[in-house]
PDB file of N, CA and C in Angstrom:
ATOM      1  N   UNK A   1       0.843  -1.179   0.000  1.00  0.00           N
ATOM      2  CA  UNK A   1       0.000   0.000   0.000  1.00  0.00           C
ATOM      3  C   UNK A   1       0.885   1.238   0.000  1.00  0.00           C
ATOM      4  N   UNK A   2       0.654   1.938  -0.466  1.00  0.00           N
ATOM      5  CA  UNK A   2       1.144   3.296  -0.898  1.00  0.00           C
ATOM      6  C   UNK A   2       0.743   4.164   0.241  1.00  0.00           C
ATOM      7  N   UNK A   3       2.094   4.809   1.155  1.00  0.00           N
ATOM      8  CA  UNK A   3       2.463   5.295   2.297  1.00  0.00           C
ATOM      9  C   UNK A   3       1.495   6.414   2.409  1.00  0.00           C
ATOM     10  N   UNK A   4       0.785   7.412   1.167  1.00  0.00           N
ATOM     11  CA  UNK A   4      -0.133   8.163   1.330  1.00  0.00           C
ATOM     12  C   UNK A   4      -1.021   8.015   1.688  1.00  0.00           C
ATOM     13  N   UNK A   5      -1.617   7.201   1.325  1.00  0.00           N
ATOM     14  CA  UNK A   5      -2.872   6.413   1.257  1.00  0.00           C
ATOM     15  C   UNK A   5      -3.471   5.547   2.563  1.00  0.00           C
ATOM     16  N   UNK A   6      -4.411   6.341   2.942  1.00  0.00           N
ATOM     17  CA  UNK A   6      -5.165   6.227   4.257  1.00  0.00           C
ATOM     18  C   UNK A   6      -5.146   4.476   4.394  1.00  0.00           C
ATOM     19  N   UNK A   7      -5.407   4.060   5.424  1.00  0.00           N
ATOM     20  CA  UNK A   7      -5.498   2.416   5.656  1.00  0.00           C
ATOM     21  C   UNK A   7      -7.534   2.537   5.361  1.00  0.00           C
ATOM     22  N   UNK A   8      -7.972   1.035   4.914  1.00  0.00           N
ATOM     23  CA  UNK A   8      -9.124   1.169   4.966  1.00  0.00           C
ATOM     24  C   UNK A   8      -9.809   0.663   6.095  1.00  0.00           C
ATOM     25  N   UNK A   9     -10.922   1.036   6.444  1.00  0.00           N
ATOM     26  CA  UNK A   9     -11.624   0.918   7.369  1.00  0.00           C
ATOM     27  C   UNK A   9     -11.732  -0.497   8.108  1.00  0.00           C
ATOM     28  N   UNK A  10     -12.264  -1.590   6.508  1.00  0.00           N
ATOM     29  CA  UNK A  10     -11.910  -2.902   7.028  1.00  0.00           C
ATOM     30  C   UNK A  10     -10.515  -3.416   7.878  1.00  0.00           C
ATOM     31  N   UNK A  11      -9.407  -3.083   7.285  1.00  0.00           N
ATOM     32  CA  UNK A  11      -8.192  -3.256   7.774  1.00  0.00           C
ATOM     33  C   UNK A  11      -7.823  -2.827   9.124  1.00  0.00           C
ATOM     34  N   UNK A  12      -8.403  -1.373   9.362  1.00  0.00           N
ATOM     35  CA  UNK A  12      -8.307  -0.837  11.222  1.00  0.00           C
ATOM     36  C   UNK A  12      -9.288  -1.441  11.370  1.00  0.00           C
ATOM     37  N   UNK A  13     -10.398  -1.976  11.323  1.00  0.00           N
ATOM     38  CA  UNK A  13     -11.709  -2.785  12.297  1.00  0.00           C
ATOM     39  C   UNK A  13     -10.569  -4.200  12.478  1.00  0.00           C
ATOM     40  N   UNK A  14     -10.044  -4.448  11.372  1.00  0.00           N
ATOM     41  CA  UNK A  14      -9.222  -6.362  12.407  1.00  0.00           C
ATOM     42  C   UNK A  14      -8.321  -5.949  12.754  1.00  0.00           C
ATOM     43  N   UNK A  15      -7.534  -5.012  12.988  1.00  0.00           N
ATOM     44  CA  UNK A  15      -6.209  -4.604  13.799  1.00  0.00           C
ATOM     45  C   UNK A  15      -7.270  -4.465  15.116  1.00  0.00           C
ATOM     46  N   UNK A  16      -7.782  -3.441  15.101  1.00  0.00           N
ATOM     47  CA  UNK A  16      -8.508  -3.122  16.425  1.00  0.00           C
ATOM     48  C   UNK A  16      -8.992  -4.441  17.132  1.00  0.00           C
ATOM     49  N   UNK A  17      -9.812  -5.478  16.270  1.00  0.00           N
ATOM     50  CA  UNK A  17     -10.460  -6.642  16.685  1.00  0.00           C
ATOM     51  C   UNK A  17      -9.487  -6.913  17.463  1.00  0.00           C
ATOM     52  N   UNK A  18      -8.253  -7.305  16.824  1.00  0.00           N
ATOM     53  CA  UNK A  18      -7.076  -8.360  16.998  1.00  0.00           C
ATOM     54  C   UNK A  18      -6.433  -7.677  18.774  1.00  0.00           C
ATOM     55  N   UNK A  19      -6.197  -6.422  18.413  1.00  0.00           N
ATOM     56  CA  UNK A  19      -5.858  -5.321  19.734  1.00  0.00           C
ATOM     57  C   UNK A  19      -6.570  -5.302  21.180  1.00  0.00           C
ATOM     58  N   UNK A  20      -7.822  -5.600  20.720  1.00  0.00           N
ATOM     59  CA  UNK A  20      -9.210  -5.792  21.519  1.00  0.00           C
ATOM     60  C   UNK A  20      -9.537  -6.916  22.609  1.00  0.00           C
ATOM     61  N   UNK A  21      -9.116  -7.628  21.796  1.00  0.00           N
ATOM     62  CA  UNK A  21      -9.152  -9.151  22.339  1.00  0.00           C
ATOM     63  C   UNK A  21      -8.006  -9.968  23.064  1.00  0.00           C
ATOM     64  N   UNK A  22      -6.715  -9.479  22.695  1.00  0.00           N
ATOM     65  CA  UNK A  22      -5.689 -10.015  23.245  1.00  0.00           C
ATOM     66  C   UNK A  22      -4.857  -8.565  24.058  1.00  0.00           C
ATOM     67  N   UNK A  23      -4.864  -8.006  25.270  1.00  0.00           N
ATOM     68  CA  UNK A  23      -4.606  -7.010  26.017  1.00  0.00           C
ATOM     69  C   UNK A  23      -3.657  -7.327  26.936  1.00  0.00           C
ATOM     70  N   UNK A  24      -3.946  -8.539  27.234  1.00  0.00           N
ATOM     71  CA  UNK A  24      -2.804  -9.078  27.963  1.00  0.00           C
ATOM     72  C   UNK A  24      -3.296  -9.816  29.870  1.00  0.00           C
ATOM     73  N   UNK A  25      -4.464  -9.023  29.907  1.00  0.00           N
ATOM     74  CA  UNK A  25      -5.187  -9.648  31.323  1.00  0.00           C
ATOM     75  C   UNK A  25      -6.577 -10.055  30.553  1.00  0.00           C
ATOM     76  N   UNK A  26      -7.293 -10.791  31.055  1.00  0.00           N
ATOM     77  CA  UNK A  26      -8.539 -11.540  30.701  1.00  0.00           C
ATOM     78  C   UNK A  26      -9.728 -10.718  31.274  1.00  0.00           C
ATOM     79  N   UNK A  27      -9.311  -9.857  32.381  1.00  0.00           N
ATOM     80  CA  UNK A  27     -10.414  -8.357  32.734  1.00  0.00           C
ATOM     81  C   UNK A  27     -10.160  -7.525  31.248  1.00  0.00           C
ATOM     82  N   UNK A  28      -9.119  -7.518  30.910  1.00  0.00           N
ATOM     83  CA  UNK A  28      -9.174  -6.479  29.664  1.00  0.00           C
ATOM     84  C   UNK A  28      -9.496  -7.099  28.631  1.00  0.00           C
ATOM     85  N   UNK A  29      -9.247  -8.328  27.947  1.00  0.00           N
ATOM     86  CA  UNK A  29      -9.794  -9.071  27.214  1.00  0.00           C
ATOM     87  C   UNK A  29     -11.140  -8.484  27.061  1.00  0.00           C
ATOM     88  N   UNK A  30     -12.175  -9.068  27.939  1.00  0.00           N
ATOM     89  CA  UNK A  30     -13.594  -9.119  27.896  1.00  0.00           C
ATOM     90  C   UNK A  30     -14.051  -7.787  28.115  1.00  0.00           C
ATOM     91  N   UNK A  31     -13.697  -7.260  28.539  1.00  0.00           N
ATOM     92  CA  UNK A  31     -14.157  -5.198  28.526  1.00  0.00           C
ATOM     93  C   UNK A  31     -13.902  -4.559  27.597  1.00  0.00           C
ATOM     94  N   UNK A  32     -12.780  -4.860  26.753  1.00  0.00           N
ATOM     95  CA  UNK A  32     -12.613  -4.409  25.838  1.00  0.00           C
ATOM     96  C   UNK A  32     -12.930  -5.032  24.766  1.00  0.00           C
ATOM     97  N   UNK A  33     -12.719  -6.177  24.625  1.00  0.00           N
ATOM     98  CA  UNK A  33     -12.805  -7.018  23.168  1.00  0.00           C
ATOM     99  C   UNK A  33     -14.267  -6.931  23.310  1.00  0.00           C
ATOM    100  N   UNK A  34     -14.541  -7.388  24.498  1.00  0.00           N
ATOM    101  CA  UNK A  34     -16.654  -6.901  24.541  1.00  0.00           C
ATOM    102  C   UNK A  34     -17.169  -5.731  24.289  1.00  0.00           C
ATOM    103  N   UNK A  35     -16.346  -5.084  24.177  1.00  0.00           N
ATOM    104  CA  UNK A  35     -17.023  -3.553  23.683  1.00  0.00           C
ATOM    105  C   UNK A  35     -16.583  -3.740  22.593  1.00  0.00           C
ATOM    106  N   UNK A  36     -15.455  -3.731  21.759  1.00  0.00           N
ATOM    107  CA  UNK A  36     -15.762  -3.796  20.195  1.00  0.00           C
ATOM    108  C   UNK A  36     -16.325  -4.806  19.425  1.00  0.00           C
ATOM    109  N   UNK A  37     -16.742  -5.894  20.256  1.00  0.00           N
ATOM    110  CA  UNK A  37     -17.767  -6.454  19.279  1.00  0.00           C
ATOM    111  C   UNK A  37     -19.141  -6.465  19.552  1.00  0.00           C
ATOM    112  N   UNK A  38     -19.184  -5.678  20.752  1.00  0.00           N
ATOM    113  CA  UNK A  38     -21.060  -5.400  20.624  1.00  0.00           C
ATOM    114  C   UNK A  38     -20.970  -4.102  19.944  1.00  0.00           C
ATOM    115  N   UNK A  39     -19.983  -2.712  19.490  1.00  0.00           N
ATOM    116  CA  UNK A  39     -20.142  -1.611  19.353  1.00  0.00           C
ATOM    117  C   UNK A  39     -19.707  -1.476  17.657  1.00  0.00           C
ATOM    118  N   UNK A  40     -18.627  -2.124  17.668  1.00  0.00           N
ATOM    119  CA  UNK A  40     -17.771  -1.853  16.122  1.00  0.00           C
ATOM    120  C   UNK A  40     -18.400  -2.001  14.866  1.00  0.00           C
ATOM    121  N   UNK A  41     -19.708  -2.591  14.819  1.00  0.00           N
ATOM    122  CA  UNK A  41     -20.413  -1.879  13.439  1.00  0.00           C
ATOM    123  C   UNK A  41     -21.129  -0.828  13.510  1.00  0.00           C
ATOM    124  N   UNK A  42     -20.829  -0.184  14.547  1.00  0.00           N
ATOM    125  CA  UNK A  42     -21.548   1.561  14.332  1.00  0.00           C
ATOM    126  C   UNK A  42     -20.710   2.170  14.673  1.00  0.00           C
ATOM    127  N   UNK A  43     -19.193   2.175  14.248  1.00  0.00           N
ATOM    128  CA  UNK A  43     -18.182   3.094  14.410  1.00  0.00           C
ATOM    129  C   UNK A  43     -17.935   3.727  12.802  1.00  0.00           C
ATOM    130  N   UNK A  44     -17.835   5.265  12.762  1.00  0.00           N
ATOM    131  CA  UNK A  44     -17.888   5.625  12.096  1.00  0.00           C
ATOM    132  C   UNK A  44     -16.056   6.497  12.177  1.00  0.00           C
ATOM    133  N   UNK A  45     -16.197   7.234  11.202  1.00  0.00           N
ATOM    134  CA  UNK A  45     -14.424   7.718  11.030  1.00  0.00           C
ATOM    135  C   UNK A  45     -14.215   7.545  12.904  1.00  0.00           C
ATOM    136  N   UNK A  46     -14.720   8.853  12.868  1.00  0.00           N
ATOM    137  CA  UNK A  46     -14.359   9.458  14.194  1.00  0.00           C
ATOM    138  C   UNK A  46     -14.950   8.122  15.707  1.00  0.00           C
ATOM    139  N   UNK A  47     -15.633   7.544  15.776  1.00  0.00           N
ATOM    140  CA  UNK A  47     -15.275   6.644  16.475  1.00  0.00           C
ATOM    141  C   UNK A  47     -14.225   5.720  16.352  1.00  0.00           C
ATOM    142  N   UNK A  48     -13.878   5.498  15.741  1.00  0.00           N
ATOM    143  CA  UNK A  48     -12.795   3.900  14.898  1.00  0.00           C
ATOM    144  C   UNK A  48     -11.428   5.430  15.623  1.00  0.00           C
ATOM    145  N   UNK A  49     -11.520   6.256  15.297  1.00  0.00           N
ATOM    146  CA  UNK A  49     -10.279   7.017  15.415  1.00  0.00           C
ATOM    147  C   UNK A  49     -10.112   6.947  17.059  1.00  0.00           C
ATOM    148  N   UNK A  50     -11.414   7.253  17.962  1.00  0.00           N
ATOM    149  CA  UNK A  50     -11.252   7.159  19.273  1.00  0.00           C
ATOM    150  C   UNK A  50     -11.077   6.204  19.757  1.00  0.00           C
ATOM    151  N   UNK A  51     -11.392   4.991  19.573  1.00  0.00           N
ATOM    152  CA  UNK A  51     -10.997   3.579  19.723  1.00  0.00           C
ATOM    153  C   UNK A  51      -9.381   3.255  19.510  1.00  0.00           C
ATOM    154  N   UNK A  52      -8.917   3.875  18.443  1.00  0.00           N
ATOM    155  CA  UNK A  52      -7.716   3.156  18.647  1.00  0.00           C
ATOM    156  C   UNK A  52      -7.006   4.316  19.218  1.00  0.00           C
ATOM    157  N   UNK A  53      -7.264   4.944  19.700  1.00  0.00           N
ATOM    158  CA  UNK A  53      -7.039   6.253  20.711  1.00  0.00           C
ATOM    159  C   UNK A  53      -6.717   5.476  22.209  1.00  0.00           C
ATOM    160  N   UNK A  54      -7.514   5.056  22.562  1.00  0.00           N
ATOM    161  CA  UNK A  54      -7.996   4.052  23.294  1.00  0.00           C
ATOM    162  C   UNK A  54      -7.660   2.948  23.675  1.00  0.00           C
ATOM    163  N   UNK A  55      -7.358   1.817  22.403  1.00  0.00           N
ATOM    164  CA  UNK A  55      -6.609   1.084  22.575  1.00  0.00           C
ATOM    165  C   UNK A  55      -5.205   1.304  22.714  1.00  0.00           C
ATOM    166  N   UNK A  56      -4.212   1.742  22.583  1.00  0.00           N
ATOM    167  CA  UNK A  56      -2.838   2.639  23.040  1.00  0.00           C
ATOM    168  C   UNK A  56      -2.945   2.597  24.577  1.00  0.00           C
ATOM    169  N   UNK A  57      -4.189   3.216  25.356  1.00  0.00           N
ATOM    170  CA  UNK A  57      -3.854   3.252  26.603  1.00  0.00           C
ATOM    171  C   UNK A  57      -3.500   1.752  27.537  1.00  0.00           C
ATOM    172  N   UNK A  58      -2.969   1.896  28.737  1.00  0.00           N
ATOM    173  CA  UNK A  58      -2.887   1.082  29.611  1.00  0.00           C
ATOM    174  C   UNK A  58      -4.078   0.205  29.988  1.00  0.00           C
ATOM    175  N   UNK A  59      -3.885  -0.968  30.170  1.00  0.00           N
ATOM    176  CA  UNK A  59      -5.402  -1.704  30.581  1.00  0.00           C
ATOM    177  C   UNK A  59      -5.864  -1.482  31.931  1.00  0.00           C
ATOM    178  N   UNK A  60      -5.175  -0.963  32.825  1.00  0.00           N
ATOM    179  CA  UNK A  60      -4.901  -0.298  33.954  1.00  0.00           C
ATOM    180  C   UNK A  60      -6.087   0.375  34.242  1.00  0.00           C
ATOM    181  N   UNK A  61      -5.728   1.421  33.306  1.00  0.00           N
ATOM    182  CA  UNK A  61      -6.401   2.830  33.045  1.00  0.00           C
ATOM    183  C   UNK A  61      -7.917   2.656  32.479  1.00  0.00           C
ATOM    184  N   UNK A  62      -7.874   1.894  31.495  1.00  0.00           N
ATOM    185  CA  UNK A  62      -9.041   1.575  30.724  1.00  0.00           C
ATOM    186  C   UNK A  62     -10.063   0.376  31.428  1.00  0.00           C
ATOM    187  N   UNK A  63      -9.755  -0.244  32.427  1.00  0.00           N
ATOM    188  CA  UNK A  63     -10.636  -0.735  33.300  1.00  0.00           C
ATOM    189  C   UNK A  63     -10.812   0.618  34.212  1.00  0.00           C
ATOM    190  N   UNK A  64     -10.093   1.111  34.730  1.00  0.00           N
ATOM    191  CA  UNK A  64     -10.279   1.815  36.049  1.00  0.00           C
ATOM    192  C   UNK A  64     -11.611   2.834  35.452  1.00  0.00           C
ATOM    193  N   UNK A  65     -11.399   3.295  33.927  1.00  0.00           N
ATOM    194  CA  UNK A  65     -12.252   4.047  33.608  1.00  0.00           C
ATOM    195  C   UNK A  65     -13.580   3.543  33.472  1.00  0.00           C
ATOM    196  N   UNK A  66     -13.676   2.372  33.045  1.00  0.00           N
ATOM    197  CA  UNK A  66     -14.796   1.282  33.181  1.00  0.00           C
ATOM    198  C   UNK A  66     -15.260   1.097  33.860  1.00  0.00           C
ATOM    199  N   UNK A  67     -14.543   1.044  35.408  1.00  0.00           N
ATOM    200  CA  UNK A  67     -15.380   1.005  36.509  1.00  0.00           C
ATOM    201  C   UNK A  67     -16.002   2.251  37.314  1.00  0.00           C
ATOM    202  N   UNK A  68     -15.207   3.029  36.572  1.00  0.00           N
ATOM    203  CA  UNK A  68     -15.318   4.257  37.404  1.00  0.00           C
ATOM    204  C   UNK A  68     -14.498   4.643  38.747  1.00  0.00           C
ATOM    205  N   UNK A  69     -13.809   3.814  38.642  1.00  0.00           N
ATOM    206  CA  UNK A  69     -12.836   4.405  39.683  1.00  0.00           C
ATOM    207  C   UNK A  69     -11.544   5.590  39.430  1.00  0.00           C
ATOM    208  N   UNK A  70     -11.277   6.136  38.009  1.00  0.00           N
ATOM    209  CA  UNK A  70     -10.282   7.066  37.575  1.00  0.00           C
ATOM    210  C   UNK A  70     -11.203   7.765  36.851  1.00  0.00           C
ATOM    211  N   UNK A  71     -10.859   9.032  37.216  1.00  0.00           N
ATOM    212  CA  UNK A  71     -11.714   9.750  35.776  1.00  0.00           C
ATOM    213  C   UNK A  71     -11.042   9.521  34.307  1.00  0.00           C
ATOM    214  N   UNK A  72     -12.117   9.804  33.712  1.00  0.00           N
ATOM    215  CA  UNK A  72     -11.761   9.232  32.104  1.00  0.00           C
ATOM    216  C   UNK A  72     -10.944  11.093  31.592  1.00  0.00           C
ATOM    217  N   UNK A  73      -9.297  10.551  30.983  1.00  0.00           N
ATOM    218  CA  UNK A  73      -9.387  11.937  30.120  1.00  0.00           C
ATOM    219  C   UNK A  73     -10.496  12.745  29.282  1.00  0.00           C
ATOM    220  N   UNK A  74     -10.717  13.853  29.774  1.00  0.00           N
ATOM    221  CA  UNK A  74     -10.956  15.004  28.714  1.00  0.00           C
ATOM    222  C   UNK A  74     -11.455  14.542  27.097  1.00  0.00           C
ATOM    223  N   UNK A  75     -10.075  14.312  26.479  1.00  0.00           N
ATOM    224  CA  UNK A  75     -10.153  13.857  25.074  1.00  0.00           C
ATOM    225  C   UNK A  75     -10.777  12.295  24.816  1.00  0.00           C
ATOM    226  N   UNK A  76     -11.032  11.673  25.913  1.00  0.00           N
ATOM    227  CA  UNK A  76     -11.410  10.602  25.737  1.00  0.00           C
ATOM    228  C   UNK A  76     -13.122   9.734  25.847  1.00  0.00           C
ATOM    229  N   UNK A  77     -13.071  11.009  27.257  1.00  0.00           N
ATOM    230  CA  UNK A  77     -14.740  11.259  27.402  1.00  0.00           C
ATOM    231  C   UNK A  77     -15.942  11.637  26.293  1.00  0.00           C
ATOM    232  N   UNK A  78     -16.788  10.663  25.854  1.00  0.00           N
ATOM    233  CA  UNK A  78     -17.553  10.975  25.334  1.00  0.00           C
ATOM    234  C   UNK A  78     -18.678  10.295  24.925  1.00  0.00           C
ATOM    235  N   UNK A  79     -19.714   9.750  23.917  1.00  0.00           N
ATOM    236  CA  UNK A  79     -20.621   9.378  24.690  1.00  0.00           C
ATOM    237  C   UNK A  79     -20.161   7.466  24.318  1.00  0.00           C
ATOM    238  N   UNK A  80     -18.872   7.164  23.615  1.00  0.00           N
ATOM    239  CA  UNK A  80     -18.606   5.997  23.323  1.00  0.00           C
ATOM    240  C   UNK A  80     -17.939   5.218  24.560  1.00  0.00           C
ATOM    241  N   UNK A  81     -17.359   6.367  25.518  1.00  0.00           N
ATOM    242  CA  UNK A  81     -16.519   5.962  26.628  1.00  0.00           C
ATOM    243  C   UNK A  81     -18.069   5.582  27.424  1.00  0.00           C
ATOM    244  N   UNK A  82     -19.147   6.565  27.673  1.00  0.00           N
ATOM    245  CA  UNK A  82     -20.023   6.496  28.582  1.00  0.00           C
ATOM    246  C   UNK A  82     -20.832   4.720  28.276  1.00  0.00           C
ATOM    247  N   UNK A  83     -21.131   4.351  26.723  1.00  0.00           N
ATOM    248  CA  UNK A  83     -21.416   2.844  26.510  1.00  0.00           C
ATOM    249  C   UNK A  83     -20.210   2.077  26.934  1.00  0.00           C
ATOM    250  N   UNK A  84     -18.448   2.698  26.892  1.00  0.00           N
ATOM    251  CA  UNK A  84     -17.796   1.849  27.230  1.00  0.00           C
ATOM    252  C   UNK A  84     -18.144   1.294  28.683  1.00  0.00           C
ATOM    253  N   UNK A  85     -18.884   2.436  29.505  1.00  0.00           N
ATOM    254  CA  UNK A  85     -18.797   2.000  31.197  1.00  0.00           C
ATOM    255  C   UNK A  85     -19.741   1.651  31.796  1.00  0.00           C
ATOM    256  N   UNK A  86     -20.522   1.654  30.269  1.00  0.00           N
ATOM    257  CA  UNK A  86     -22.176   0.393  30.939  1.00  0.00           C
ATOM    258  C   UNK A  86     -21.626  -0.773  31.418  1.00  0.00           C
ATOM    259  N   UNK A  87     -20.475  -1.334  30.759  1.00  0.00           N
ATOM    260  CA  UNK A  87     -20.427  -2.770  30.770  1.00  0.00           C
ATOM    261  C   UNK A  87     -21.429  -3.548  30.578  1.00  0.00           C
ATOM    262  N   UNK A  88     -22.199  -3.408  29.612  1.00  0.00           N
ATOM    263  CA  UNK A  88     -23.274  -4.544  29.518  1.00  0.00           C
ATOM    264  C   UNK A  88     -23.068  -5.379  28.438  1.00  0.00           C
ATOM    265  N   UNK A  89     -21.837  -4.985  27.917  1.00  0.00           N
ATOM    266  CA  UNK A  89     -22.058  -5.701  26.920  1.00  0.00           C
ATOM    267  C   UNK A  89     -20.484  -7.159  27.018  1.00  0.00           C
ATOM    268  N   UNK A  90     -20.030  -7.400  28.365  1.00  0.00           N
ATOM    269  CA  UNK A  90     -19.265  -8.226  29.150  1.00  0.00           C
ATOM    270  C   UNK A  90     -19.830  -9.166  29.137  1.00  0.00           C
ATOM    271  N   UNK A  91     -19.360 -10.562  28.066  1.00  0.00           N
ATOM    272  CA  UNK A  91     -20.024 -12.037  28.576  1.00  0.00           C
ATOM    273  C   UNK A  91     -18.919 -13.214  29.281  1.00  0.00           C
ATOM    274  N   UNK A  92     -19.214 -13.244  30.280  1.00  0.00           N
ATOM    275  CA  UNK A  92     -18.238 -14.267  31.037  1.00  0.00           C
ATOM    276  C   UNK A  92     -18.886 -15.684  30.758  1.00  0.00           C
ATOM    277  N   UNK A  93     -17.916 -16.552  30.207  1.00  0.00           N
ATOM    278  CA  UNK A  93     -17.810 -17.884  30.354  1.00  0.00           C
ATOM    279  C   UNK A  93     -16.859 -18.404  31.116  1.00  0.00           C
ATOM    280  N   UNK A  94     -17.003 -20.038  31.176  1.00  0.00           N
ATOM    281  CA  UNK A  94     -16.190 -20.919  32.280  1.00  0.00           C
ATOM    282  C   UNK A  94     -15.746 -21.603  30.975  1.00  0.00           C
TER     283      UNK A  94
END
């Protein structure tokens, strides 16, 4: 692909998938990888852009914001972070 040339949408949705799902703790796994696959077909530029905004951060951070125990940055707050901290969309199996 030609270095100008934006990546396509399909291509950041399976990086992100791939990013999503493997975080490195199994709390971040499922909070996160569960939010982009109940959310990621209604991400549009600017969501897909905050997401991998997002994914960059610490899993640390990005649970704590989930639970509500850290406030969420400024630039990060908005109404995709606020579905991020429903958590409803978390399915635990055994």
């Amino acid at each position: 692909m030609n270095d100008n040339q934006p990546e396509s949408m399909e291509l950041r949705l399976r990086r992100a998938r791939y990013r999503a799902d493997h975080r490195g703790t199994k709390e971040a796994d499922l909070v996160v990888g569960g939010f982009f696959e109940r959310h990621h077909q209604d991400f549009d530029e600017a969501a897909m852009a905050w997401f991998e905004i997002v994914l960059q951060e610490q899993d640390v951070d990005i649970l704590a914001w989930a639970f509500g125990t850290a406030e969420v940055p400024p630039h990060l707050d908005n109404a995709w972070m606020q579905a991020l901290k429903k958590l409803d969309y978390v399915e635990v199996t055994r």
